[in-house]
PDB file of N, CA and C in Angstrom:
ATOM      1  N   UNK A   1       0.846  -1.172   0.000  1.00  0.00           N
ATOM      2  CA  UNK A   1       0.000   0.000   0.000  1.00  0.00           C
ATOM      3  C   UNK A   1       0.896   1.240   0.000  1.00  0.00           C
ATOM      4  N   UNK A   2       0.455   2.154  -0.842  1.00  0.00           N
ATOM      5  CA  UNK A   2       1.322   3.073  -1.381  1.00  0.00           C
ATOM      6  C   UNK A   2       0.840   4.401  -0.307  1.00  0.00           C
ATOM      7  N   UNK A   3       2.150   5.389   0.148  1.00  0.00           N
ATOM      8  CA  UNK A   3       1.328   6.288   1.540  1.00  0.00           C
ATOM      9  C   UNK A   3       0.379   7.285   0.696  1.00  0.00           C
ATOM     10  N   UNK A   4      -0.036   7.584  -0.930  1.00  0.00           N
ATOM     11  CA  UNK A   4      -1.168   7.975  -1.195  1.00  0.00           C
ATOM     12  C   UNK A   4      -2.467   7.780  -1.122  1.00  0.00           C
ATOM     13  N   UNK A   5      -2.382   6.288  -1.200  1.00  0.00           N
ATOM     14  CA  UNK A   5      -3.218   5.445  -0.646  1.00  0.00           C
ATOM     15  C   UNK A   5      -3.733   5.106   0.291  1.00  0.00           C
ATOM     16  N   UNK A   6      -2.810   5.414   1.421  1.00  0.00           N
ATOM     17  CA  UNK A   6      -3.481   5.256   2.979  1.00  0.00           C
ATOM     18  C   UNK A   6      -3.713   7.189   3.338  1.00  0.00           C
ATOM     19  N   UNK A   7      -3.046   7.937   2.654  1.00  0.00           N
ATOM     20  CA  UNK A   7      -3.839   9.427   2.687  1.00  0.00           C
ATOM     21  C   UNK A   7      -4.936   9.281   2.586  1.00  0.00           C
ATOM     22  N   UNK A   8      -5.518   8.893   1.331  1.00  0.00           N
ATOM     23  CA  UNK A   8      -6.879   8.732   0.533  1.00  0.00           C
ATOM     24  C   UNK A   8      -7.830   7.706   1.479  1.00  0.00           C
ATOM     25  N   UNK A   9      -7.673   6.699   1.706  1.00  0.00           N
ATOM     26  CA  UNK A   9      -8.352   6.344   2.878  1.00  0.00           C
ATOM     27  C   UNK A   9      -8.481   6.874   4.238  1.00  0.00           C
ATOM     28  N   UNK A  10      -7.727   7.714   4.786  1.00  0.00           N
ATOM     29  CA  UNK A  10      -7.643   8.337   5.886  1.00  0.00           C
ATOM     30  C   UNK A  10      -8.637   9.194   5.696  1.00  0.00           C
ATOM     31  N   UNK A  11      -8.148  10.208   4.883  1.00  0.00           N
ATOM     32  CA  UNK A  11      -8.804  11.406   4.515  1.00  0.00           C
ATOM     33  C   UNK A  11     -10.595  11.231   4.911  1.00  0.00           C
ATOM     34  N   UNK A  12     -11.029   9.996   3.612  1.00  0.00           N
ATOM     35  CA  UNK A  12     -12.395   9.374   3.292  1.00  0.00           C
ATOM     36  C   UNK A  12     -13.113   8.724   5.102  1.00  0.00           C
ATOM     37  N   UNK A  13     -12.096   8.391   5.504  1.00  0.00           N
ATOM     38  CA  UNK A  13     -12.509   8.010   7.065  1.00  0.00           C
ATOM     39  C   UNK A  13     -12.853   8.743   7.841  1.00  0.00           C
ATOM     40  N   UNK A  14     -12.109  10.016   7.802  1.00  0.00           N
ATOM     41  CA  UNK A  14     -12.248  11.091   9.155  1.00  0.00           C
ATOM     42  C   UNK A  14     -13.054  11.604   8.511  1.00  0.00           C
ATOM     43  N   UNK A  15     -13.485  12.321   7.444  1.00  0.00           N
ATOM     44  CA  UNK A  15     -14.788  12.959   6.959  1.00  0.00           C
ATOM     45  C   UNK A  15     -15.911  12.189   7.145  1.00  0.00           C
ATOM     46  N   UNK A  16     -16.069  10.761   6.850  1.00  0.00           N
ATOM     47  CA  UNK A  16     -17.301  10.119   7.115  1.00  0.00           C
ATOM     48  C   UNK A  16     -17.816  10.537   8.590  1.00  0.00           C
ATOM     49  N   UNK A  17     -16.493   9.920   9.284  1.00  0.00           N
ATOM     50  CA  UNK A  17     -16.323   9.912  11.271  1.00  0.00           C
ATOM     51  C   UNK A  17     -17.562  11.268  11.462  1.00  0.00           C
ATOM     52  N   UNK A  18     -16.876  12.161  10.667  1.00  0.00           N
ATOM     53  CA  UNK A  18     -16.422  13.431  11.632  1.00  0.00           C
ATOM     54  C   UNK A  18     -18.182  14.247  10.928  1.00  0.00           C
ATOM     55  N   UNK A  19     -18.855  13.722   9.984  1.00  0.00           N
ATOM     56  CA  UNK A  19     -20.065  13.908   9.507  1.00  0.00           C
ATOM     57  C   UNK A  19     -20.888  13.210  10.052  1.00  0.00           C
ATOM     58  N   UNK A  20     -20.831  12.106  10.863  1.00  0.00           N
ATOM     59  CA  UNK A  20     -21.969  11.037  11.332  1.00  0.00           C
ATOM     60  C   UNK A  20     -21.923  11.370  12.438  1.00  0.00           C
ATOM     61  N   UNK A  21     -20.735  11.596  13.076  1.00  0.00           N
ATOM     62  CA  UNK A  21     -20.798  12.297  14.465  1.00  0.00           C
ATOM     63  C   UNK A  21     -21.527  13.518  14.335  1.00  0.00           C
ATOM     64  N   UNK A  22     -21.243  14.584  14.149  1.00  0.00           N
ATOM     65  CA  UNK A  22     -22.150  15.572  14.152  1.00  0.00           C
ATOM     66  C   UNK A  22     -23.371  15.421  13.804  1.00  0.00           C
ATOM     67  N   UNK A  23     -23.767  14.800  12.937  1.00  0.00           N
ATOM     68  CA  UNK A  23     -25.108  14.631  12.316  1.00  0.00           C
ATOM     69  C   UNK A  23     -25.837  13.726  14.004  1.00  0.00           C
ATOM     70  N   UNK A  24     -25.422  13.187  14.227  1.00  0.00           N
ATOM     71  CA  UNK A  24     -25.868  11.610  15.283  1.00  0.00           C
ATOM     72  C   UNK A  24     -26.262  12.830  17.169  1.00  0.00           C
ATOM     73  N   UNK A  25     -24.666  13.642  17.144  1.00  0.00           N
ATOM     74  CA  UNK A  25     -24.817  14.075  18.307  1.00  0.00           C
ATOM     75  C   UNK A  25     -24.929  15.241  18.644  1.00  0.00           C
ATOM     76  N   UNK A  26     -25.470  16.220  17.347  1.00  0.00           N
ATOM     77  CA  UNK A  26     -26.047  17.441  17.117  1.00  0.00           C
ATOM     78  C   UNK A  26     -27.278  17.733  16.801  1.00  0.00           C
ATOM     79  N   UNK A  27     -27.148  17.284  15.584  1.00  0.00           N
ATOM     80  CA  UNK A  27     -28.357  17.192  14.999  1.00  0.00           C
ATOM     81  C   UNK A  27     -29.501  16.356  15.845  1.00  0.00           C
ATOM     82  N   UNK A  28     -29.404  14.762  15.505  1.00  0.00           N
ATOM     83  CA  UNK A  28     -30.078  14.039  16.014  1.00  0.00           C
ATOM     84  C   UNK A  28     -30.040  13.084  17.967  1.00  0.00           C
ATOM     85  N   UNK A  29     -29.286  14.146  18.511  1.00  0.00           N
ATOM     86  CA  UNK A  29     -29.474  14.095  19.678  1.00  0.00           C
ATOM     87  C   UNK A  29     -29.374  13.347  20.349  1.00  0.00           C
ATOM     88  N   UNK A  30     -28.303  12.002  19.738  1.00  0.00           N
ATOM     89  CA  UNK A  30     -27.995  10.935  20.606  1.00  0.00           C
ATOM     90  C   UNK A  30     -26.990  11.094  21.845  1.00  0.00           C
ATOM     91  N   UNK A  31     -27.127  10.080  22.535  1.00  0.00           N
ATOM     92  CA  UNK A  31     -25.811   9.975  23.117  1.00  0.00           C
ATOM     93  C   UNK A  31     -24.577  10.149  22.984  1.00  0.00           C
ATOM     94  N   UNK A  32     -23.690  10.440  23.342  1.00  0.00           N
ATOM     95  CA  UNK A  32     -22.418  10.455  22.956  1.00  0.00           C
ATOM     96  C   UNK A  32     -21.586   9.116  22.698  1.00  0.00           C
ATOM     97  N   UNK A  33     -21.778   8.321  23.160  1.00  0.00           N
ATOM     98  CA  UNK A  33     -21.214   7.148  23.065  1.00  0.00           C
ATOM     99  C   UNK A  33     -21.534   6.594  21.846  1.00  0.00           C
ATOM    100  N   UNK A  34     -23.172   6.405  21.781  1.00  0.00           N
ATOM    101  CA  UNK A  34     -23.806   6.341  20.743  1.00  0.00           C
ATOM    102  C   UNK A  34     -23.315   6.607  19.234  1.00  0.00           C
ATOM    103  N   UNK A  35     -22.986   8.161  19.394  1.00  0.00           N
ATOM    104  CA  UNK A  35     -22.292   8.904  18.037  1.00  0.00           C
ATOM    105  C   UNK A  35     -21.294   8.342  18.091  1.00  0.00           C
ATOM    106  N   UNK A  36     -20.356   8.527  19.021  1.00  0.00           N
ATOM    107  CA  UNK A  36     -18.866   7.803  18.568  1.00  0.00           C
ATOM    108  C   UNK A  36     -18.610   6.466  18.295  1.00  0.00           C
ATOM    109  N   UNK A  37     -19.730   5.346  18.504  1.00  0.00           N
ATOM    110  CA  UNK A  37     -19.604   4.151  18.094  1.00  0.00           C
ATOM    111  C   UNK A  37     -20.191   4.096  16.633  1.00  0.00           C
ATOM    112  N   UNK A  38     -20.999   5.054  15.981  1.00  0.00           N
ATOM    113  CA  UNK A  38     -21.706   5.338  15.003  1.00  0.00           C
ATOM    114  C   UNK A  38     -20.344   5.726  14.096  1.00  0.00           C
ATOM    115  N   UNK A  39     -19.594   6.980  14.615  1.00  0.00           N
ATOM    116  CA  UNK A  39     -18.897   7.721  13.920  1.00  0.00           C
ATOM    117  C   UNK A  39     -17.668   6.567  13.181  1.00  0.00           C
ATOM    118  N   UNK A  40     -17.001   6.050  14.381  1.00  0.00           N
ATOM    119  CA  UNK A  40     -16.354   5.038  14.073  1.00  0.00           C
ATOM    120  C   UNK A  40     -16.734   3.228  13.150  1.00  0.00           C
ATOM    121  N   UNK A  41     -17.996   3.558  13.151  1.00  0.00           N
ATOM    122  CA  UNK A  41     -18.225   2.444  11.981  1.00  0.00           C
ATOM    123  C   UNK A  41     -18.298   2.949  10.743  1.00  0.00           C
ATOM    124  N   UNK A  42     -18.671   4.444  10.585  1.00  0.00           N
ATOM    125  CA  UNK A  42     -19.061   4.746   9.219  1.00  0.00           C
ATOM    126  C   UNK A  42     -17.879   5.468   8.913  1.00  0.00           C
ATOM    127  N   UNK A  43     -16.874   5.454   9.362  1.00  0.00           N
ATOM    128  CA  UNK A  43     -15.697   5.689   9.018  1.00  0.00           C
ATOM    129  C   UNK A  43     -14.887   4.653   8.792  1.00  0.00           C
ATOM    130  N   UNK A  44     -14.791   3.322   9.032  1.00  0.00           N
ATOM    131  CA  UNK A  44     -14.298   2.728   8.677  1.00  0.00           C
ATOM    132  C   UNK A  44     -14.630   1.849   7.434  1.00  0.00           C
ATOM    133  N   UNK A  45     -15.908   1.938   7.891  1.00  0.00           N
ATOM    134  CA  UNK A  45     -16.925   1.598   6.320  1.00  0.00           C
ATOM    135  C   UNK A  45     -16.604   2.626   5.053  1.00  0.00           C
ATOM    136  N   UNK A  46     -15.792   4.019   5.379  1.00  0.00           N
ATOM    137  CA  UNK A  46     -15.797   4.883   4.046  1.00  0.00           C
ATOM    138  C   UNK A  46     -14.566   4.674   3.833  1.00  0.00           C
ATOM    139  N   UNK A  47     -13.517   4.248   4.737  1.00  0.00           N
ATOM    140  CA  UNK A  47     -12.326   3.703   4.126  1.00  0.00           C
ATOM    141  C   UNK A  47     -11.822   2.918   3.618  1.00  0.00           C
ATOM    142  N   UNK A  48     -12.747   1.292   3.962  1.00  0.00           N
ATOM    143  CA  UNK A  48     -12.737   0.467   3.328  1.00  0.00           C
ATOM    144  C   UNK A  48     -13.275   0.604   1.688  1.00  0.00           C
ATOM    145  N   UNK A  49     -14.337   1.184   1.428  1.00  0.00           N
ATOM    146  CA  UNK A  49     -14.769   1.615   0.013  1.00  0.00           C
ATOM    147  C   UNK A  49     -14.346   2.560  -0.558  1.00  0.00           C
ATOM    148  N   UNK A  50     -13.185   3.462   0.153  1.00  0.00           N
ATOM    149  CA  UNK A  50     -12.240   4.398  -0.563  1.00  0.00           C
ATOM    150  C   UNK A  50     -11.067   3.325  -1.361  1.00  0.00           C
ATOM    151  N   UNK A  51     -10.697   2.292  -0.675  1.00  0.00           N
ATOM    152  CA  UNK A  51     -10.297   1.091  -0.944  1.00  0.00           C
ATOM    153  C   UNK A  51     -10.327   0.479  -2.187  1.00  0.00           C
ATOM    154  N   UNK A  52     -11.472   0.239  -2.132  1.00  0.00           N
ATOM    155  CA  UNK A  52     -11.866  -1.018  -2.618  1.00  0.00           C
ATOM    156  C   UNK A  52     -11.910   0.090  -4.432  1.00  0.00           C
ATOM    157  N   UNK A  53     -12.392   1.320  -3.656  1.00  0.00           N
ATOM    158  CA  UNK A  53     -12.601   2.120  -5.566  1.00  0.00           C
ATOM    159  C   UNK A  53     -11.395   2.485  -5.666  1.00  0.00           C
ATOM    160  N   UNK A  54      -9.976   2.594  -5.207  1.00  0.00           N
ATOM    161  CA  UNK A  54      -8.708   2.889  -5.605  1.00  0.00           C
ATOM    162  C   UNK A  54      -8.114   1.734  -6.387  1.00  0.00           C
ATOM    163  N   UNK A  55      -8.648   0.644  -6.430  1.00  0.00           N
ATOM    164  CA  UNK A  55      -7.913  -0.671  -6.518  1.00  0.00           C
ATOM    165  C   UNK A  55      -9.247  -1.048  -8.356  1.00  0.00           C
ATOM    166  N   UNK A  56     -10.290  -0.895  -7.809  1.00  0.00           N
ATOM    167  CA  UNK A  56     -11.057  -0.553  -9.159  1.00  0.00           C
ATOM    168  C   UNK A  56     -10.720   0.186 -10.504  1.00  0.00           C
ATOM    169  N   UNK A  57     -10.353   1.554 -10.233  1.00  0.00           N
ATOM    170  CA  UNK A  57     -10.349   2.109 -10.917  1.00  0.00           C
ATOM    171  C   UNK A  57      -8.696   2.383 -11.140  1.00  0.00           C
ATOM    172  N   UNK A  58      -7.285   1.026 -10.474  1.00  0.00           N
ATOM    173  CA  UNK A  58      -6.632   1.311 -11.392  1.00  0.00           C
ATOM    174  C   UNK A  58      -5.733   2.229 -10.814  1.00  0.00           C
ATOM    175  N   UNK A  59      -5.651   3.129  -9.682  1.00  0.00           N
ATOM    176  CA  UNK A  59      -4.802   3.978  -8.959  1.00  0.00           C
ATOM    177  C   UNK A  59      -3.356   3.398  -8.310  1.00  0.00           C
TER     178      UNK A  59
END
């Protein structure tokens, strides 16, 4: 894995994180724990498919 590559997944991770959290414990008024167990799945879920389309399309 090339370190553009783990940029590009990073990047795609902490924006998911850092959007589901707010959305979860601002917006929609959960718990905190709540959001951060939220934040941290859908961030790892956007890095894995930052992934999976770098390797698709050939990067």
């Amino acid at each position: 894995m090339s370190a553009a590559l783990l940029k590009h997944m990073a990047f795609h991770g902490v924006l998911a994180a850092a959007f589901i959290f707010v959305l979860n414990y601002y917006i929609l008024k959960t718990e905190l724990q709540s959001a951060v167990f939220w934040a941290i799945g859908f961030g790892a879920m956007a890095a894995g498919l930052a992934y999976q389309q770098s390797k698709r399309s050939g990067s």
